[in-house]
PDB file of N, CA and C in Angstrom:
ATOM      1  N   UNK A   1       2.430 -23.192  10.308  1.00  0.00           N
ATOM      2  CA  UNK A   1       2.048 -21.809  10.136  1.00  0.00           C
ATOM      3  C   UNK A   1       3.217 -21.024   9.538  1.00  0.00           C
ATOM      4  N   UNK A   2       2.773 -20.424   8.658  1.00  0.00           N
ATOM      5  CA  UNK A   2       4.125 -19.243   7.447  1.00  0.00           C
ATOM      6  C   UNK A   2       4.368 -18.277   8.690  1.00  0.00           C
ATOM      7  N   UNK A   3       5.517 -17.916   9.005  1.00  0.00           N
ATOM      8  CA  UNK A   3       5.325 -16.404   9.462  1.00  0.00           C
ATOM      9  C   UNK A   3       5.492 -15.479   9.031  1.00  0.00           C
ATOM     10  N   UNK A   4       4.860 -14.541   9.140  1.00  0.00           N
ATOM     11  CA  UNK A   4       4.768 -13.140   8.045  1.00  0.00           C
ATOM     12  C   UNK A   4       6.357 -12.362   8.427  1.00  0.00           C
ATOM     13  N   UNK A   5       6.733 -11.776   7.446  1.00  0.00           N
ATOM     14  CA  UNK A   5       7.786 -10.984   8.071  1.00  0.00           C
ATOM     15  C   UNK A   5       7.024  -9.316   8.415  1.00  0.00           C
ATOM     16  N   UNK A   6       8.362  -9.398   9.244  1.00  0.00           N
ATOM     17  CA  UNK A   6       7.879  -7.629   9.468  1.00  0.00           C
ATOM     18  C   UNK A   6       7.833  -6.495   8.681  1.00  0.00           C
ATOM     19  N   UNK A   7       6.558  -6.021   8.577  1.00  0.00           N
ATOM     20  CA  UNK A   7       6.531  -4.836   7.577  1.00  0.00           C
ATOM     21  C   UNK A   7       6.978  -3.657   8.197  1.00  0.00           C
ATOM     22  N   UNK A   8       7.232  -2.925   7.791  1.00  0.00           N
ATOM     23  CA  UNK A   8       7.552  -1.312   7.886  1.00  0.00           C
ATOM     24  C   UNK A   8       6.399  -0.499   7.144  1.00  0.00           C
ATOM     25  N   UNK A   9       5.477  -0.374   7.622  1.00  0.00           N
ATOM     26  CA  UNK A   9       4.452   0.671   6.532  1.00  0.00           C
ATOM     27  C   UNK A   9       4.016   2.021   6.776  1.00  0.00           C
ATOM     28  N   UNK A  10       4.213   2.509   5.486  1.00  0.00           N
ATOM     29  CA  UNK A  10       4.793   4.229   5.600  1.00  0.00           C
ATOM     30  C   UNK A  10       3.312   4.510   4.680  1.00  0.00           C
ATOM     31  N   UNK A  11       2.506   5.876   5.373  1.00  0.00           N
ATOM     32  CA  UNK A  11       1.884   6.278   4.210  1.00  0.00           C
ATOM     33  C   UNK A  11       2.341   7.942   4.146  1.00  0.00           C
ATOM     34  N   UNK A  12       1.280   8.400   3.307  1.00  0.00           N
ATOM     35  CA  UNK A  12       1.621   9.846   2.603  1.00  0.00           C
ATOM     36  C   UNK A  12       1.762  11.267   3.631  1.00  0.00           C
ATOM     37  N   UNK A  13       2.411  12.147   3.248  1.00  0.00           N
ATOM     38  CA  UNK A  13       1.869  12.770   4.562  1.00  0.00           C
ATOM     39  C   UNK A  13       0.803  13.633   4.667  1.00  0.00           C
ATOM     40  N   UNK A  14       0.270  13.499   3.529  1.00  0.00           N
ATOM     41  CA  UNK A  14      -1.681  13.834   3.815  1.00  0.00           C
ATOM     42  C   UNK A  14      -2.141  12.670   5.110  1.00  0.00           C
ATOM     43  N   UNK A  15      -1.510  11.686   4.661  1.00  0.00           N
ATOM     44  CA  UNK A  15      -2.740  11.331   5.437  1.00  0.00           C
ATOM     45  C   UNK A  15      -2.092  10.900   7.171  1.00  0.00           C
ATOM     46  N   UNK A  16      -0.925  11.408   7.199  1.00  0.00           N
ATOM     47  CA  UNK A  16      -0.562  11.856   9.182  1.00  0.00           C
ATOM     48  C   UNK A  16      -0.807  12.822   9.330  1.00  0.00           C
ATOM     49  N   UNK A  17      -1.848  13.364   8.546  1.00  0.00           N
ATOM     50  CA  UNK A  17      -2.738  14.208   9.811  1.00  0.00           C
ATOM     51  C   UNK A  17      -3.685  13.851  10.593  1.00  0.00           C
ATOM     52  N   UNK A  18      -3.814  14.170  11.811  1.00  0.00           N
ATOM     53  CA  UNK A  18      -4.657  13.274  12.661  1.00  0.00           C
ATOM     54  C   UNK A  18      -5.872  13.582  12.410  1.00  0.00           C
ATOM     55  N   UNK A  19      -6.752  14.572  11.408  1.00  0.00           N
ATOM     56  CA  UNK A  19      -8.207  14.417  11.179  1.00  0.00           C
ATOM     57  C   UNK A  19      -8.338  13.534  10.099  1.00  0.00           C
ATOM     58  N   UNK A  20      -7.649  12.717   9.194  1.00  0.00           N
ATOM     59  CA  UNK A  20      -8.031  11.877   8.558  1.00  0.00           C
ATOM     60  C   UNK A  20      -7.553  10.853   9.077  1.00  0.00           C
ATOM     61  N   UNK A  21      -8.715   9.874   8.621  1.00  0.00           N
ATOM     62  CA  UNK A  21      -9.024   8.607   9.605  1.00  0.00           C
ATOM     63  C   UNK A  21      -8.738   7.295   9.331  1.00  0.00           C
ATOM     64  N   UNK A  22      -8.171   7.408   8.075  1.00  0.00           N
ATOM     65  CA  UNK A  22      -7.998   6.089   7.530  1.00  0.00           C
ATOM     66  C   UNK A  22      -7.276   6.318   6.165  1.00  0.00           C
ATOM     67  N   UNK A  23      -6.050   5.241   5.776  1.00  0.00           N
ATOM     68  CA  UNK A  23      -5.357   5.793   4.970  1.00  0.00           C
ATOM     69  C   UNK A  23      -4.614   4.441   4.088  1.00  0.00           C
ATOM     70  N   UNK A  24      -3.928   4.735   3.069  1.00  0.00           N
ATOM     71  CA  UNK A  24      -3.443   3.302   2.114  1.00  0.00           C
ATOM     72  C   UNK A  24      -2.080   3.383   2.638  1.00  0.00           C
ATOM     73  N   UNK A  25      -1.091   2.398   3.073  1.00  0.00           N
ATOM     74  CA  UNK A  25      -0.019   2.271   3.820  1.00  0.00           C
ATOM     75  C   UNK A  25       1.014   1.273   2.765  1.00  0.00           C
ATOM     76  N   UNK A  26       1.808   1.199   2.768  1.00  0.00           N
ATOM     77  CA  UNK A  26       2.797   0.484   1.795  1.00  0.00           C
ATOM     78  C   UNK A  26       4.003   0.249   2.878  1.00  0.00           C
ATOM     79  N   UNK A  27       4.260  -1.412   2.742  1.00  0.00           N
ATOM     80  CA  UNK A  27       6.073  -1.443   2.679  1.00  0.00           C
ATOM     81  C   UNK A  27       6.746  -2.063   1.630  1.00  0.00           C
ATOM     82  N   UNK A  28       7.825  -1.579   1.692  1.00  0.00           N
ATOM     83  CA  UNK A  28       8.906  -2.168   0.598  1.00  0.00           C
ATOM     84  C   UNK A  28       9.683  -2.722   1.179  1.00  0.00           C
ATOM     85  N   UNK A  29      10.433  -2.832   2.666  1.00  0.00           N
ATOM     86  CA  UNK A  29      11.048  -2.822   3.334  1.00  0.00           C
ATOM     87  C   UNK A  29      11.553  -5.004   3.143  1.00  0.00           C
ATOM     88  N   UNK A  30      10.831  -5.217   2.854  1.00  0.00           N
ATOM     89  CA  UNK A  30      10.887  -7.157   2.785  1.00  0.00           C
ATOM     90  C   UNK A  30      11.176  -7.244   1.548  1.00  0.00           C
ATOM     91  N   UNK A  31      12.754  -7.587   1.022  1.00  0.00           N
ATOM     92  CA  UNK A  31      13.070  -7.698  -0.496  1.00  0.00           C
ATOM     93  C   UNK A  31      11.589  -8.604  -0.965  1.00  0.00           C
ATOM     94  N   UNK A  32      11.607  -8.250  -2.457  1.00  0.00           N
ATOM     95  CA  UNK A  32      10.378  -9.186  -3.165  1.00  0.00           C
ATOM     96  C   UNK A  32       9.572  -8.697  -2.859  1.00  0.00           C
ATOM     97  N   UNK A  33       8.697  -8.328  -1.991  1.00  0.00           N
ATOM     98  CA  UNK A  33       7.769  -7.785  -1.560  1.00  0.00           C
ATOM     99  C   UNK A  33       7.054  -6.736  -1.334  1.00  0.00           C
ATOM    100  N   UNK A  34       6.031  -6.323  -2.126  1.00  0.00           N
ATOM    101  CA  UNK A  34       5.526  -4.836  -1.564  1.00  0.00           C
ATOM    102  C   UNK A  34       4.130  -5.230  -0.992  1.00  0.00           C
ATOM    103  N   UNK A  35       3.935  -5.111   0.204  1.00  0.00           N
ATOM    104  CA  UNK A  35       2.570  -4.885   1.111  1.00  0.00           C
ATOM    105  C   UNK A  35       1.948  -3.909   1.180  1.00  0.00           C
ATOM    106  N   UNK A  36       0.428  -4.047   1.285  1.00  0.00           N
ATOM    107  CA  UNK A  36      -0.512  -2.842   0.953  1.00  0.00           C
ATOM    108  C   UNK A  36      -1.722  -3.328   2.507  1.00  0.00           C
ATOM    109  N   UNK A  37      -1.920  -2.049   3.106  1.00  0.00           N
ATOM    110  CA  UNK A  37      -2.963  -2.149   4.585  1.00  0.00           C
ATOM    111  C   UNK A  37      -3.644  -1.156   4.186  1.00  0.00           C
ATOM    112  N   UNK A  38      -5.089  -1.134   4.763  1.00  0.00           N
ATOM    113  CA  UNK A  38      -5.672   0.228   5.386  1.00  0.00           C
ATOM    114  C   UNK A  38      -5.082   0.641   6.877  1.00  0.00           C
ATOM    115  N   UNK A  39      -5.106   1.994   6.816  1.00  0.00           N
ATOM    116  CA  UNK A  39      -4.888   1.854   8.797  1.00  0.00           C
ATOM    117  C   UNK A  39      -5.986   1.538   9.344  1.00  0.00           C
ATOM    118  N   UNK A  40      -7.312   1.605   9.047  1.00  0.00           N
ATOM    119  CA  UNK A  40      -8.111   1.404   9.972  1.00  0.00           C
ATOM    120  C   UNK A  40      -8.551  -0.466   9.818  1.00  0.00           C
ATOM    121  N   UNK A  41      -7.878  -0.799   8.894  1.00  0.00           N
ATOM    122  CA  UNK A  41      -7.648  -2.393   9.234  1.00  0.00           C
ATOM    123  C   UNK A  41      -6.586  -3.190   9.186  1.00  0.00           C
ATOM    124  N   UNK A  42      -5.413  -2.729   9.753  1.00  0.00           N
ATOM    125  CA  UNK A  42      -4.011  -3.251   9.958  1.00  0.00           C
ATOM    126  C   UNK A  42      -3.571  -4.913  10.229  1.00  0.00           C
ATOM    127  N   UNK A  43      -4.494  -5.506  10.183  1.00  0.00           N
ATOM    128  CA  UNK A  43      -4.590  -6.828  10.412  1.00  0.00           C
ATOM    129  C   UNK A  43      -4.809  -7.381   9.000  1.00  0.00           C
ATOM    130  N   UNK A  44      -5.378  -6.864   7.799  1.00  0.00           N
ATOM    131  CA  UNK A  44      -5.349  -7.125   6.543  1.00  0.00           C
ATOM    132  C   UNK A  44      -4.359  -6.462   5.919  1.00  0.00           C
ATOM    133  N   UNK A  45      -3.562  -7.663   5.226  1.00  0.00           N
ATOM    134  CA  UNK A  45      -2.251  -7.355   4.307  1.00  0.00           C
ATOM    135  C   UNK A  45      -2.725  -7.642   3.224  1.00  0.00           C
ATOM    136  N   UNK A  46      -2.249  -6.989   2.098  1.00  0.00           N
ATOM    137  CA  UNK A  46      -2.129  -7.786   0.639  1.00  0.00           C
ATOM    138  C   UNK A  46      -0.804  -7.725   0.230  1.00  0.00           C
ATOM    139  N   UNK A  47      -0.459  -9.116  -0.172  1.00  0.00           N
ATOM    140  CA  UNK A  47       0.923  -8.819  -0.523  1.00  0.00           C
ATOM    141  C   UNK A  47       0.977  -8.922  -2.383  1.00  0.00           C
ATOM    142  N   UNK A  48       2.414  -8.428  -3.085  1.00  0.00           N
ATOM    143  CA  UNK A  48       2.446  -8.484  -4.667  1.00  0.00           C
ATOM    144  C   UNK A  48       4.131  -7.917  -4.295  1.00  0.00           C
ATOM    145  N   UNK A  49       4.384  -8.810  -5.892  1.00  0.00           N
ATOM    146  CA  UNK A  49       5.740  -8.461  -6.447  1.00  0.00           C
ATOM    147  C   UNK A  49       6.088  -6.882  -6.712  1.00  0.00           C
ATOM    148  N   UNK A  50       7.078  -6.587  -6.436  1.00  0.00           N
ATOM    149  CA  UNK A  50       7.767  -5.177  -7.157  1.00  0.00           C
ATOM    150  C   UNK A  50       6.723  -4.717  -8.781  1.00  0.00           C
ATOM    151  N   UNK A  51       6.899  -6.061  -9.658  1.00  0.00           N
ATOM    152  CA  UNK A  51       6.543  -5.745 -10.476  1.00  0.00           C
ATOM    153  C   UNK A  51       5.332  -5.739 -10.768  1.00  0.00           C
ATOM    154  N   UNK A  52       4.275  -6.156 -10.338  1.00  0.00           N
ATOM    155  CA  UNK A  52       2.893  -6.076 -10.332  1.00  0.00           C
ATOM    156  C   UNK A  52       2.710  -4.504  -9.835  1.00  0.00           C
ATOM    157  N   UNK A  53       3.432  -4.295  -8.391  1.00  0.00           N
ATOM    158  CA  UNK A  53       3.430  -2.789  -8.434  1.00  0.00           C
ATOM    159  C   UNK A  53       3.482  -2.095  -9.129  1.00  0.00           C
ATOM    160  N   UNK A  54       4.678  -2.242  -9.942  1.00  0.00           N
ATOM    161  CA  UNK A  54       4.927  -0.980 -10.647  1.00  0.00           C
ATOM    162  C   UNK A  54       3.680  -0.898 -11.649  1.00  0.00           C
ATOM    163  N   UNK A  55       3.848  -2.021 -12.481  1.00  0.00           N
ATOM    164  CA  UNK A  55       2.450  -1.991 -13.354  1.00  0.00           C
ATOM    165  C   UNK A  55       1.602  -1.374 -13.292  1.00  0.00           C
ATOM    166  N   UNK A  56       0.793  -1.549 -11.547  1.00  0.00           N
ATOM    167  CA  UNK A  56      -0.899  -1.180 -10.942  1.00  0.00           C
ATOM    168  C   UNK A  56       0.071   0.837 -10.731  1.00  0.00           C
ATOM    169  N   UNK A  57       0.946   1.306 -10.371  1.00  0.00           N
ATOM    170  CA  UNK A  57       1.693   2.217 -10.357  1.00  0.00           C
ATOM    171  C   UNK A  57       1.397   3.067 -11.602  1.00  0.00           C
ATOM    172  N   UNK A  58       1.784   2.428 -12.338  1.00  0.00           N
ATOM    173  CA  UNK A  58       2.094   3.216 -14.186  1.00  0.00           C
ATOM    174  C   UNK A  58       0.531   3.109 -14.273  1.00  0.00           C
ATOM    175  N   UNK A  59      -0.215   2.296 -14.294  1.00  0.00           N
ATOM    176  CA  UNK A  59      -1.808   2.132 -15.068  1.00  0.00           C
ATOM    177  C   UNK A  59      -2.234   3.863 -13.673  1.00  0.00           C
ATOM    178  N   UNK A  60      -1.618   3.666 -12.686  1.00  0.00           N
ATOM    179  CA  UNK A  60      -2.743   4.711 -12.029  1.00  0.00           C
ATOM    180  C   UNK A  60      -2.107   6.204 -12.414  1.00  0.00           C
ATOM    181  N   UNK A  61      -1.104   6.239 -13.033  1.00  0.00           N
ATOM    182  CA  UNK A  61      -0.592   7.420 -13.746  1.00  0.00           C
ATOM    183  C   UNK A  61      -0.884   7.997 -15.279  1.00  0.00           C
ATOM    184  N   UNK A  62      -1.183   6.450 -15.606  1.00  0.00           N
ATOM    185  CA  UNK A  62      -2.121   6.784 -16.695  1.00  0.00           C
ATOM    186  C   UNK A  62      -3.768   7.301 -16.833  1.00  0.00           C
ATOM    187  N   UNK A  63      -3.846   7.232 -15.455  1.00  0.00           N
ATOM    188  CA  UNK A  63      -5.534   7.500 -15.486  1.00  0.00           C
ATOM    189  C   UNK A  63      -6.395   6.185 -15.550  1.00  0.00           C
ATOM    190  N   UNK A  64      -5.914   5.357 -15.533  1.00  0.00           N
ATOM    191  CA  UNK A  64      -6.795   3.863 -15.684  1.00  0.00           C
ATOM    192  C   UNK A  64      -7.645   3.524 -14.863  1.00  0.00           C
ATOM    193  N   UNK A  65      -7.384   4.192 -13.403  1.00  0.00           N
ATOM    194  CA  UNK A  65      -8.355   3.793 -12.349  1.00  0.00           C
ATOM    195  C   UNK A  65      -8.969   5.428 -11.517  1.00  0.00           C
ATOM    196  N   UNK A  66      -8.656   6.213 -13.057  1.00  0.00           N
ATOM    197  CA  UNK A  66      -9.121   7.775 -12.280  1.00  0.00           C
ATOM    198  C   UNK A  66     -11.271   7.315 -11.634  1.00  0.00           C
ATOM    199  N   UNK A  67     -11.146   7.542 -10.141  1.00  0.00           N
ATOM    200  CA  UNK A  67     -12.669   7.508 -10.098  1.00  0.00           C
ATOM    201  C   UNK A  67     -13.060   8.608 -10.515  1.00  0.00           C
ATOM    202  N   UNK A  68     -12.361   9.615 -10.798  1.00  0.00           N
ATOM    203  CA  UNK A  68     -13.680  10.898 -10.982  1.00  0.00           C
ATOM    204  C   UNK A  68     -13.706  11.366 -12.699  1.00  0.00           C
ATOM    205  N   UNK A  69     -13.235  10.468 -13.516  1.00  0.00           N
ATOM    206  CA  UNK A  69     -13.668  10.331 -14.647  1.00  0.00           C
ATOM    207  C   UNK A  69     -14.990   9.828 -15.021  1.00  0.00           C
TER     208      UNK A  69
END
C-alpha cells in the first residue's frame, strides 16, 4: 500500500463562511504536488504536477472553462 502524504488544504475565503457548504480545496504543501478535494468529499483527492496546474490555471484565466458563457 502507497502512503499518501499529508496534505495541507486551504480554500478561498468565500468559501469559510459557514453558510456555504461545500467548496474546491488545494495543497501545495507536498513538493511536486498539487492536490485538489471537495470539502464535502474529503476522502477524494486528485493529484497533478505544478505544471499541469498552472496550465488548467492560465486556460481558466483565459475564459476556457467560463460556465456562464
Amino acid at each position: 500500500m502507497i502512503e499518501r502524504p499529508e496534505f495541507e488544504f486551504v480554500s478561498t475565503a468565500a468559501c469559510r463562511d459557514p453558510r456555504v457548504n461545500n467548496c474546491m480545496e488545494v495543497a501545495t504543501n507536498v513538493p511536486g504536488v498539487v492536490a485538489l478535494r471537495e470539502s464535502a468529499a474529503p476522502g477524494v483527492v486528485i493529484e497533478t504536477t505544478p505544471e499541469k496546474w498552472n496550465t488548467f490555471v492560465e486556460a481558466v484565466r483565459a475564459g476556457e472553462y467560463d460556465l456562464g458563457a
